[in-house]
N, C-alpha and C. Protein backbone atom coordinates (compact mmCIF):
# COMPACT_ATOMS: atom_id res chain seq x y z
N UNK A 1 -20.63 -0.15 12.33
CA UNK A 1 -19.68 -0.51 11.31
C UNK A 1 -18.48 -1.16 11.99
N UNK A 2 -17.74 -2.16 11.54
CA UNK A 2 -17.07 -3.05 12.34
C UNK A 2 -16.04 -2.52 11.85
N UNK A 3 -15.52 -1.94 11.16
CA UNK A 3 -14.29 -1.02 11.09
C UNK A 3 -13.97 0.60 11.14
N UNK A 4 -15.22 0.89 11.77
CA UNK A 4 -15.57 2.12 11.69
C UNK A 4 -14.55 3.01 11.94
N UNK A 5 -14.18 2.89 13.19
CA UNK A 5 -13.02 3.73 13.92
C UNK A 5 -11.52 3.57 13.32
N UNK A 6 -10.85 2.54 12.87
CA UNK A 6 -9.48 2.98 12.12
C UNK A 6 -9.83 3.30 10.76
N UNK A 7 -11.24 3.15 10.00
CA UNK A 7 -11.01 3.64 8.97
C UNK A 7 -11.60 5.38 8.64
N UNK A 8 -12.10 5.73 9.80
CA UNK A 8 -12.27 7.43 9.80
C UNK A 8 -10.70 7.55 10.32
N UNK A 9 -10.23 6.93 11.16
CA UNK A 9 -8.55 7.54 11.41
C UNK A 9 -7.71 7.55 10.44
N UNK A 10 -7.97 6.60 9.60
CA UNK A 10 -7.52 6.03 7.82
C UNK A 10 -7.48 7.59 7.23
N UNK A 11 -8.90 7.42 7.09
CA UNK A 11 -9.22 9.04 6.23
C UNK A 11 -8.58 10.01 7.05
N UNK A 12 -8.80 10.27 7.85
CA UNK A 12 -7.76 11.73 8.87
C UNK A 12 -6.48 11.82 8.09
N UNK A 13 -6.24 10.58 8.22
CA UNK A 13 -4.76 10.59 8.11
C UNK A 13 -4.22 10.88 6.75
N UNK A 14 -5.13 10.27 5.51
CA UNK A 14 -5.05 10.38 4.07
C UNK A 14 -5.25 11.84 4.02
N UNK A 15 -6.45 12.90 4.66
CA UNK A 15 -6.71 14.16 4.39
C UNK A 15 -5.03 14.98 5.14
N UNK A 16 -5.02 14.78 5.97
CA UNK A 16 -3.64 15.14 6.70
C UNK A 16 -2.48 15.13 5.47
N UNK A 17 -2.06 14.11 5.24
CA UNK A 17 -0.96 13.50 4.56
C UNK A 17 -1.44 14.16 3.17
N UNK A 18 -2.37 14.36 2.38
CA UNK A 18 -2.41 15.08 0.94
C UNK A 18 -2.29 16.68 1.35
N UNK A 19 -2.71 17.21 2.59
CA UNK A 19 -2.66 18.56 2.83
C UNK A 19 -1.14 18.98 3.20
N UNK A 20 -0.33 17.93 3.90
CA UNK A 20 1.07 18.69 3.57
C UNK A 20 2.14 18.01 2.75
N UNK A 21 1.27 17.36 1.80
CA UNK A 21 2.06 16.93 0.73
C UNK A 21 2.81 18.16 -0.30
N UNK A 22 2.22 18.93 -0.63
CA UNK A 22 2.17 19.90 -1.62
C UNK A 22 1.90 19.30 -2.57
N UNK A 23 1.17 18.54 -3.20
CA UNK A 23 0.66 18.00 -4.46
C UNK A 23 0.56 19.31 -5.32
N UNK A 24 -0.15 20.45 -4.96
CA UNK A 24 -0.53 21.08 -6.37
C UNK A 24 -1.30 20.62 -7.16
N UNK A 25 -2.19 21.70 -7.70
CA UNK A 25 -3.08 21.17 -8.82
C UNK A 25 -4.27 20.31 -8.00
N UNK A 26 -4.93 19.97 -8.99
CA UNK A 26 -6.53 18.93 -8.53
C UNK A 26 -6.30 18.00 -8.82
N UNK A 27 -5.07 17.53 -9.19
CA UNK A 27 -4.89 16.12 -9.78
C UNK A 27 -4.78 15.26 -8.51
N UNK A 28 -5.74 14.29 -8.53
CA UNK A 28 -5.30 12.76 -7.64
C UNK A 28 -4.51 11.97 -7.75
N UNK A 29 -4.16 11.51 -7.27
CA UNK A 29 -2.75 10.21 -7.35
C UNK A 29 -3.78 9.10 -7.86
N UNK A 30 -2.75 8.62 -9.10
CA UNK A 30 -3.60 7.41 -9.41
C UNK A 30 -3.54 5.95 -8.59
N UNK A 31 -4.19 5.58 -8.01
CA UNK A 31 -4.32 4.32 -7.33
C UNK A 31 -4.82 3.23 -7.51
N UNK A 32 -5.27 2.98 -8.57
CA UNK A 32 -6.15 1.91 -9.22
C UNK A 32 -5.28 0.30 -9.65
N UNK A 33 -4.10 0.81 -9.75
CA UNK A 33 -3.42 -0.16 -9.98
C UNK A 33 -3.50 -0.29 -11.58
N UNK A 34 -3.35 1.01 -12.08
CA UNK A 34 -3.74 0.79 -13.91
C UNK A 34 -2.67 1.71 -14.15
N UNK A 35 -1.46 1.82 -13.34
CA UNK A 35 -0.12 2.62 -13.55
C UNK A 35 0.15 2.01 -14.94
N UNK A 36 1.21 2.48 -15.82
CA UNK A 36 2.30 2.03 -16.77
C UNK A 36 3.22 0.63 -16.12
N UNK A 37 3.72 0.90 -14.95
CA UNK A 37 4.22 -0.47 -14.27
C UNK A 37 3.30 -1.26 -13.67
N UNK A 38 1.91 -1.12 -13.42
CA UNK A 38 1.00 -1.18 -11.85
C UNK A 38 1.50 -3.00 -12.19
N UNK A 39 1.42 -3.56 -12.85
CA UNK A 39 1.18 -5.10 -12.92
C UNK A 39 2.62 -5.83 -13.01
N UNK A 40 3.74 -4.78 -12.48
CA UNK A 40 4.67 -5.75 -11.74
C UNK A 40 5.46 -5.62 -10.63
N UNK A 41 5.49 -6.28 -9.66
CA UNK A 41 6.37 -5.81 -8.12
C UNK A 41 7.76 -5.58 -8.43
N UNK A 42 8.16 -4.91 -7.45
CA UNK A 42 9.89 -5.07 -7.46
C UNK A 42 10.03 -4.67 -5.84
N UNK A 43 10.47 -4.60 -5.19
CA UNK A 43 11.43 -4.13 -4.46
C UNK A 43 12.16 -3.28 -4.20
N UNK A 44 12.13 -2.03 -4.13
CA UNK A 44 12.81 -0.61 -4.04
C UNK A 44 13.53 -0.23 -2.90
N UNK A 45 14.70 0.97 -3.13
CA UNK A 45 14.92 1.02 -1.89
C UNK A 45 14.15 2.11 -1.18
N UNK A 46 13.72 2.06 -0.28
CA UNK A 46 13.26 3.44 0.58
C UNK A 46 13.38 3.81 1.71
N UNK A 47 12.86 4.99 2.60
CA UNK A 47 13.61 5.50 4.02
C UNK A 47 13.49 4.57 5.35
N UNK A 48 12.63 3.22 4.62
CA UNK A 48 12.71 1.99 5.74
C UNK A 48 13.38 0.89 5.34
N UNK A 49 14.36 1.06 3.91
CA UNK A 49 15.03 0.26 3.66
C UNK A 49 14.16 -0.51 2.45
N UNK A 50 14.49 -1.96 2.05
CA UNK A 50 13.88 -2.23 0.93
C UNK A 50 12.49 -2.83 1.17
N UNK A 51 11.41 -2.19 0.42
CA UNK A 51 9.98 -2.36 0.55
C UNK A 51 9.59 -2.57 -0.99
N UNK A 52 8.25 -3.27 -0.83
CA UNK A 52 7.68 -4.05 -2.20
C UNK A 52 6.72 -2.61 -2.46
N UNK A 53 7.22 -2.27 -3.82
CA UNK A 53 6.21 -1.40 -4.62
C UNK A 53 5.83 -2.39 -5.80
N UNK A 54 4.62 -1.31 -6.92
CA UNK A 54 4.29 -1.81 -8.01
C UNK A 54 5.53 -1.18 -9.09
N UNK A 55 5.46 -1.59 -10.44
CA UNK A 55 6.30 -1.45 -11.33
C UNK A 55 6.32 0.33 -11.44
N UNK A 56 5.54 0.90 -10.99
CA UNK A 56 5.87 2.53 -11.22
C UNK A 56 6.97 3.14 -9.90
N UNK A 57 6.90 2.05 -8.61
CA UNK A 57 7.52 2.87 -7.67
C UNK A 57 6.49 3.02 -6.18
N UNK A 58 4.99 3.13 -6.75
CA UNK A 58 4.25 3.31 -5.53
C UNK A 58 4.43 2.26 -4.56
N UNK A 59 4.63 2.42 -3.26
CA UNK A 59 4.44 1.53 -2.23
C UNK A 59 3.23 0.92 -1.96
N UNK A 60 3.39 -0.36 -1.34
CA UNK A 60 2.59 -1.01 -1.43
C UNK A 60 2.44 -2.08 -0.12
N UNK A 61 1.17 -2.10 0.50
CA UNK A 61 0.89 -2.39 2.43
C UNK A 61 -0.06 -3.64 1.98
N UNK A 62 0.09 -3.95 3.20
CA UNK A 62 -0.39 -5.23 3.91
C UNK A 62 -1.24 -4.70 5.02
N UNK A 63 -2.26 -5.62 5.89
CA UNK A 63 -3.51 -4.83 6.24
C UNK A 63 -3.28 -6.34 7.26
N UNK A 64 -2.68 -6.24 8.83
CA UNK A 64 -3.20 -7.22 9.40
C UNK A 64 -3.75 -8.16 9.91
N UNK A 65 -5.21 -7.41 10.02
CA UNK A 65 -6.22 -7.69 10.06
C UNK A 65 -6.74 -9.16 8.80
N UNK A 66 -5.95 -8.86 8.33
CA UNK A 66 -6.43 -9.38 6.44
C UNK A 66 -5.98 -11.19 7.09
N UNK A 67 -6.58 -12.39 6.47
CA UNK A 67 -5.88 -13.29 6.37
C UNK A 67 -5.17 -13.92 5.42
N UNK A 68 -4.85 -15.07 4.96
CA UNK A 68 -4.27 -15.70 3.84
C UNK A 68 -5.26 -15.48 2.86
N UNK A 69 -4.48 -14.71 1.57
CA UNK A 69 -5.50 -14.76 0.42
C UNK A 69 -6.99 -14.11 0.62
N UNK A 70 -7.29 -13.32 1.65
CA UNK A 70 -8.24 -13.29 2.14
C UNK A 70 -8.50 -11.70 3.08
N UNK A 71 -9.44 -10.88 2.09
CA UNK A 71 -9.28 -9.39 2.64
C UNK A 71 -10.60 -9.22 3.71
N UNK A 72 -10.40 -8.54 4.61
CA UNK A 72 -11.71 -7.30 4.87
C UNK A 72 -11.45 -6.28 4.89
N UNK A 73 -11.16 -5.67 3.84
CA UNK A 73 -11.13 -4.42 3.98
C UNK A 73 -12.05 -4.53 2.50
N UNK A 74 -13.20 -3.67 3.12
CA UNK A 74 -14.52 -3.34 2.68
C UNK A 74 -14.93 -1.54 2.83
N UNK A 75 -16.05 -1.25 1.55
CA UNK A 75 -16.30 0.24 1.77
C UNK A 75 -15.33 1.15 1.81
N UNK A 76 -15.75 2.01 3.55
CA UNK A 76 -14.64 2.87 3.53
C UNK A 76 -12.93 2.25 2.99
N UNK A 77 -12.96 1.45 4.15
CA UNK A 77 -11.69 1.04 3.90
C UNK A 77 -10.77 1.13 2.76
N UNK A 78 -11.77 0.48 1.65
CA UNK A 78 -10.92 0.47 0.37
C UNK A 78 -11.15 1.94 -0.56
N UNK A 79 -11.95 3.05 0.23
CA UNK A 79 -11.71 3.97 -0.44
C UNK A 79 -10.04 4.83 0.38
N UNK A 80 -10.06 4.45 1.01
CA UNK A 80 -8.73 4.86 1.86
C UNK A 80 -7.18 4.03 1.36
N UNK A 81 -7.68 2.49 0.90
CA UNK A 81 -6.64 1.75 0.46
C UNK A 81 -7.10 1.05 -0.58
N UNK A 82 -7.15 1.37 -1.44
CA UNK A 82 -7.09 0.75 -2.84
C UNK A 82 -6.55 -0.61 -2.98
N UNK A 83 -7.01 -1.65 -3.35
CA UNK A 83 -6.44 -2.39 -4.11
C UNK A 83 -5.59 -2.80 -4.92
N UNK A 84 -4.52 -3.85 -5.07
CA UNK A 84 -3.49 -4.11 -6.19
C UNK A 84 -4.15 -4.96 -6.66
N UNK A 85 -5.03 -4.58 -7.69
CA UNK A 85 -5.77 -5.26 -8.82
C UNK A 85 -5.02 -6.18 -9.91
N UNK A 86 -5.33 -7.86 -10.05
CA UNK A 86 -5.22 -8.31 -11.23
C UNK A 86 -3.73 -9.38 -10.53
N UNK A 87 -3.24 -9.58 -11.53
CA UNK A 87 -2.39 -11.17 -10.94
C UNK A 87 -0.81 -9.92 -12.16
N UNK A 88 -0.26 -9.47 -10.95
CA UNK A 88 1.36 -8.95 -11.04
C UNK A 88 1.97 -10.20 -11.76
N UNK A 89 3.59 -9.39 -12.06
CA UNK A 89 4.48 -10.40 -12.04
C UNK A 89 5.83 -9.97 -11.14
N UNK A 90 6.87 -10.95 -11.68
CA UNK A 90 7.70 -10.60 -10.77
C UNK A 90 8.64 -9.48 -11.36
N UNK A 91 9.21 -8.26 -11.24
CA UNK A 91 10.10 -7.70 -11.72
C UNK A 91 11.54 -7.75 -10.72
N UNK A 92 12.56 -7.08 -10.19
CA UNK A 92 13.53 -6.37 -9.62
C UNK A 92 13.44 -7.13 -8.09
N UNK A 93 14.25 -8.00 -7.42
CA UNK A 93 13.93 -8.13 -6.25
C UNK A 93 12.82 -8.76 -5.41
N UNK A 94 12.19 -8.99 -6.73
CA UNK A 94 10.78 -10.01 -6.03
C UNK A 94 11.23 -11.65 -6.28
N UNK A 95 10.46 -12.26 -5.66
CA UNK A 95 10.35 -14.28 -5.48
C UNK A 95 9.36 -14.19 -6.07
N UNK A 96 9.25 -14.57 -7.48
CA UNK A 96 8.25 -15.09 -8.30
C UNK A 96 7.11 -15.94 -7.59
N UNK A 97 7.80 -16.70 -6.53
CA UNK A 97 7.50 -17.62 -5.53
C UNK A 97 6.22 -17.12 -4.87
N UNK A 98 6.41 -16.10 -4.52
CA UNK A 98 5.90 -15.57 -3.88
C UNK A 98 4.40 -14.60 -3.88
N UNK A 99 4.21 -14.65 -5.44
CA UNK A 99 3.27 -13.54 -6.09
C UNK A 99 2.07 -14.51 -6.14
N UNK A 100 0.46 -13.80 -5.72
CA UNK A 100 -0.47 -14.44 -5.87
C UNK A 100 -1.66 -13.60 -5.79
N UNK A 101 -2.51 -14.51 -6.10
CA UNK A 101 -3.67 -13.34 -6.18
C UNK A 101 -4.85 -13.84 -5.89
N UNK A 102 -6.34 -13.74 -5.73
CA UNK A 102 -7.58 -13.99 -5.20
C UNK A 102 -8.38 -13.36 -5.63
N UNK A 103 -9.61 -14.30 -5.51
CA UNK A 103 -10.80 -13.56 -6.28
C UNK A 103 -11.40 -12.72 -4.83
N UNK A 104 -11.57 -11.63 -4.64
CA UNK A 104 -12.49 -10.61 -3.75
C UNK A 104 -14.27 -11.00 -3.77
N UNK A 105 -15.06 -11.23 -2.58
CA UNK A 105 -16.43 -11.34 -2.81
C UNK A 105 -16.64 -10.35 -3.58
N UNK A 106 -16.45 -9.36 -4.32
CA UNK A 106 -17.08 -8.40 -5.53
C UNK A 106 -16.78 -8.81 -6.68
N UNK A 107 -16.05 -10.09 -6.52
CA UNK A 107 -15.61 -10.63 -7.88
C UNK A 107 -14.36 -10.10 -8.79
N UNK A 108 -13.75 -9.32 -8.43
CA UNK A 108 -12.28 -8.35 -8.40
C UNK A 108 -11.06 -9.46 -7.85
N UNK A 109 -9.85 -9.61 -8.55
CA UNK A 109 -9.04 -10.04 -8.36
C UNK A 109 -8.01 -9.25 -7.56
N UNK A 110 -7.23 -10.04 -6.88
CA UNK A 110 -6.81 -8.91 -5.72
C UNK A 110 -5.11 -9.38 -6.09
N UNK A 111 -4.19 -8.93 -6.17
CA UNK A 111 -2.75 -9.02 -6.14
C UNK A 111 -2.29 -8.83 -4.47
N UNK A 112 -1.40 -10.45 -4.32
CA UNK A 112 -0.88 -10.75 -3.13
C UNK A 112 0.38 -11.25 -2.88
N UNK A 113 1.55 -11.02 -2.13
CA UNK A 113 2.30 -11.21 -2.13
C UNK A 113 2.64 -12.60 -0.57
N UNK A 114 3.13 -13.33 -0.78
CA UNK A 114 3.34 -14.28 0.61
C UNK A 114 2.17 -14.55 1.38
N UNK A 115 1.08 -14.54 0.67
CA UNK A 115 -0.20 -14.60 1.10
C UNK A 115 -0.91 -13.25 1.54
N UNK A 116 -0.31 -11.96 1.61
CA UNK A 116 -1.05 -10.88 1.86
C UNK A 116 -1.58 -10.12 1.19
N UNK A 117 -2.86 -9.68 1.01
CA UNK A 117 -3.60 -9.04 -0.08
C UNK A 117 -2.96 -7.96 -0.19
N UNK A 118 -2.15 -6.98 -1.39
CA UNK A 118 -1.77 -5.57 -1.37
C UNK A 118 -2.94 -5.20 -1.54
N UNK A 119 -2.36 -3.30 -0.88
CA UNK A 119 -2.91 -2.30 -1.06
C UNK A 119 -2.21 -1.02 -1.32
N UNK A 120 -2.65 0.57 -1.61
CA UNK A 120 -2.09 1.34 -1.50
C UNK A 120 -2.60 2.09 -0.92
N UNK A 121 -2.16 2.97 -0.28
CA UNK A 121 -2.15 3.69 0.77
C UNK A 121 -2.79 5.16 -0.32
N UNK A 122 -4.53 5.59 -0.33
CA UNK A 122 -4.93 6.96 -0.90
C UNK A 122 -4.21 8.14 -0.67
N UNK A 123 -3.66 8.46 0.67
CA UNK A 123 -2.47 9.37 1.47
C UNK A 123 -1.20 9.37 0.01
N UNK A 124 -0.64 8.50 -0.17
CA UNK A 124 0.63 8.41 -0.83
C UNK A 124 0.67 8.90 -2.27
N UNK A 125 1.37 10.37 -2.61
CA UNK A 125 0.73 10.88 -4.04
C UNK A 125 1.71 10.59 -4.97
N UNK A 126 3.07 9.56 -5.06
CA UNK A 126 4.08 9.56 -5.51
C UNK A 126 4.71 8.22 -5.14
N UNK A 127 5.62 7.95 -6.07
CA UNK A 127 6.34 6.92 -6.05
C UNK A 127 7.73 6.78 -4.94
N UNK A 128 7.82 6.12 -4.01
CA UNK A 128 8.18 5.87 -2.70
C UNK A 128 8.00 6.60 -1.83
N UNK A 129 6.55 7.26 -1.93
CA UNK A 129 5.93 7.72 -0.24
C UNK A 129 5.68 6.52 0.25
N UNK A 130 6.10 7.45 1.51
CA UNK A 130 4.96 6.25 2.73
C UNK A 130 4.47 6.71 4.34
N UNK A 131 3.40 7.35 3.29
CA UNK A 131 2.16 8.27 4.46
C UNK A 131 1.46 7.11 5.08
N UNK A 132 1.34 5.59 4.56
CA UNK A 132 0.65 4.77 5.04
C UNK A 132 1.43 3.70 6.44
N UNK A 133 2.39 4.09 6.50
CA UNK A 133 3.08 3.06 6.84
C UNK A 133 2.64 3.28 8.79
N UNK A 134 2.10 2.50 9.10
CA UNK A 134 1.96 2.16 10.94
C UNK A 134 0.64 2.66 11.02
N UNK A 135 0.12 3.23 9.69
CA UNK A 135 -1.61 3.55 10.11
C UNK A 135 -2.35 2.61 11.09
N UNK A 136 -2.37 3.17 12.59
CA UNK A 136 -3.78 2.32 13.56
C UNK A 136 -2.64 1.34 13.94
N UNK A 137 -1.66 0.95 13.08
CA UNK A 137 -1.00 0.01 13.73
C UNK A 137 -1.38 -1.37 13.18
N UNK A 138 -1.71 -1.26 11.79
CA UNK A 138 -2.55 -2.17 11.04
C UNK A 138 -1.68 -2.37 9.73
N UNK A 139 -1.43 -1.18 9.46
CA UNK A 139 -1.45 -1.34 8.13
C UNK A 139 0.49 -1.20 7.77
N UNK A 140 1.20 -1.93 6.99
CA UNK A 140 2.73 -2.06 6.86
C UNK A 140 3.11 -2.41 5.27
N UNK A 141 4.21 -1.58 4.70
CA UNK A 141 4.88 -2.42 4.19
C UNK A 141 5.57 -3.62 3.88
N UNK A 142 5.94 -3.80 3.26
CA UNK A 142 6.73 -5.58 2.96
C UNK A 142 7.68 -5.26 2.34
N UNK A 143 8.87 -6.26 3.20
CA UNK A 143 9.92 -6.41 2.91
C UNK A 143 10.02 -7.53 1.55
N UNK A 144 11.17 -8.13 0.66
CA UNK A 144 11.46 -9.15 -0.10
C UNK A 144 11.05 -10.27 0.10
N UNK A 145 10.98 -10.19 1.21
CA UNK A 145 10.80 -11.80 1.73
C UNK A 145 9.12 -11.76 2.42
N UNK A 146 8.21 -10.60 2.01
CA UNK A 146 7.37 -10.60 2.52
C UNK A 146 6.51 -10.66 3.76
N UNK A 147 7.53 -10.18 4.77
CA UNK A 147 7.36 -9.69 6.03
C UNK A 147 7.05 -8.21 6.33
N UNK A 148 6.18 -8.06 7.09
CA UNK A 148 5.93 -6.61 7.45
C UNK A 148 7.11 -6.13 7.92
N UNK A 149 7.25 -4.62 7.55
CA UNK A 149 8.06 -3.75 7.99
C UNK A 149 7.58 -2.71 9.01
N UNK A 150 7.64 -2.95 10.19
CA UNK A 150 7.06 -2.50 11.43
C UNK A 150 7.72 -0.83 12.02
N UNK A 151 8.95 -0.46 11.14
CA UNK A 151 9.41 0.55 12.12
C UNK A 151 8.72 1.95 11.59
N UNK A 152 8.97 2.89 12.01
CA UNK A 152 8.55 4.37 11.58
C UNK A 152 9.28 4.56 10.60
N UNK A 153 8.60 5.25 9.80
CA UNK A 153 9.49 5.99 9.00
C UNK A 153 10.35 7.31 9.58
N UNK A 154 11.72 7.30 9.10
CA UNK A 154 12.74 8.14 9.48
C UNK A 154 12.39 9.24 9.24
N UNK A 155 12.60 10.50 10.06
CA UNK A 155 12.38 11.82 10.30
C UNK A 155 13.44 12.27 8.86
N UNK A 156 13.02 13.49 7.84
CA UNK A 156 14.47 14.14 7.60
C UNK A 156 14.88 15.03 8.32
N UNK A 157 16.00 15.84 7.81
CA UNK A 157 16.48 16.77 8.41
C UNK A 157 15.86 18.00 8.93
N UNK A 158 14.76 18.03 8.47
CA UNK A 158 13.71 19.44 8.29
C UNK A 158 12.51 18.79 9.11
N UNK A 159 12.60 17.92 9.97
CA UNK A 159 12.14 16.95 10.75
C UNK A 159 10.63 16.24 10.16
N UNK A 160 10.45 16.70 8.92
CA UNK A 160 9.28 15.25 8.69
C UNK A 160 9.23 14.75 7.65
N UNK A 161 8.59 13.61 7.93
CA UNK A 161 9.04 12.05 7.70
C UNK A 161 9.05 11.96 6.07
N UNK A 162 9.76 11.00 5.63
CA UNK A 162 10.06 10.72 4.23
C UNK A 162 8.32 10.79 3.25
């Protein structure tokens, strides 16, 4: 499998990250991109400063590996990172400019920002987590201007991370 190894580290990390989440309950985080907001970006602020979520708040990554308009993240992968399904708009802080989208070989439309296919991070059970952020060293947030946001997320006071 040609992505074999960061995407079992993917999953580690998603099982990790829901086990000291305290979620509660059996409920899953919805990730489908079929939120109440899912179909518009904004820009939020969060503990790396301002990053592109969907209209509910969830954060929302970029996948290096990925090219223009153009994903592999296949299988596992996308059971670990979901898709931003369907053609967004612009809300709060976004460049209209900037919003785009692609048809996926499964025939699925993919929501992209500055040419990068979004995703969400399965790990993230709430609106401005970011359990996904430096996964493998692949996977990042976006800034406004649609640049990856490369740093760690900030420790709190009770020493872990936002």
């Amino acid at each position: 499998m040609r992505y074999g190894r960061w995407a079992a580290a993917a999953v580690l990390a998603m099982v990790a990250a829901l086990g000291t989440a305290g979620c509660g309950g059996d409920e899953e985080p919805d990730v489908t991109g079929t939120g109440s907001g899912a179909a518009t970006l904004e820009v939020n602020d969060t503990a790396l400063g301002e990053a592109l979520t969907d209209g509910d708040g969830r954060t929302l990554y970029l996948f290096t590996l990925d090219s223009e308009d153009a994903s592999v993240c296949e299988g596992e992968c996308l059971e670990a990172w979901p898709i931003l399904e369907g053609e967004p708009e612009a809300g709060d802080g976004v460049d209209a400019g900037l919003i785009g989208s692609f048809e996926r070989a499964d025939g699925t439309t993919q929501a992209s920002y500055a040419g990068h296919p979004l995703y969400y991070f399965s790990g993230d059970t709430g609106a401005g987590d970011l359990t996904g952020q430096g996964v493998e060293g692949v996977w990042w947030v976006l800034d406004a201007s649609g640049t990856a946001v490369e740093d760690p997320v900030p420790e709190q006071d009770d020493g872990s991370a936002y």
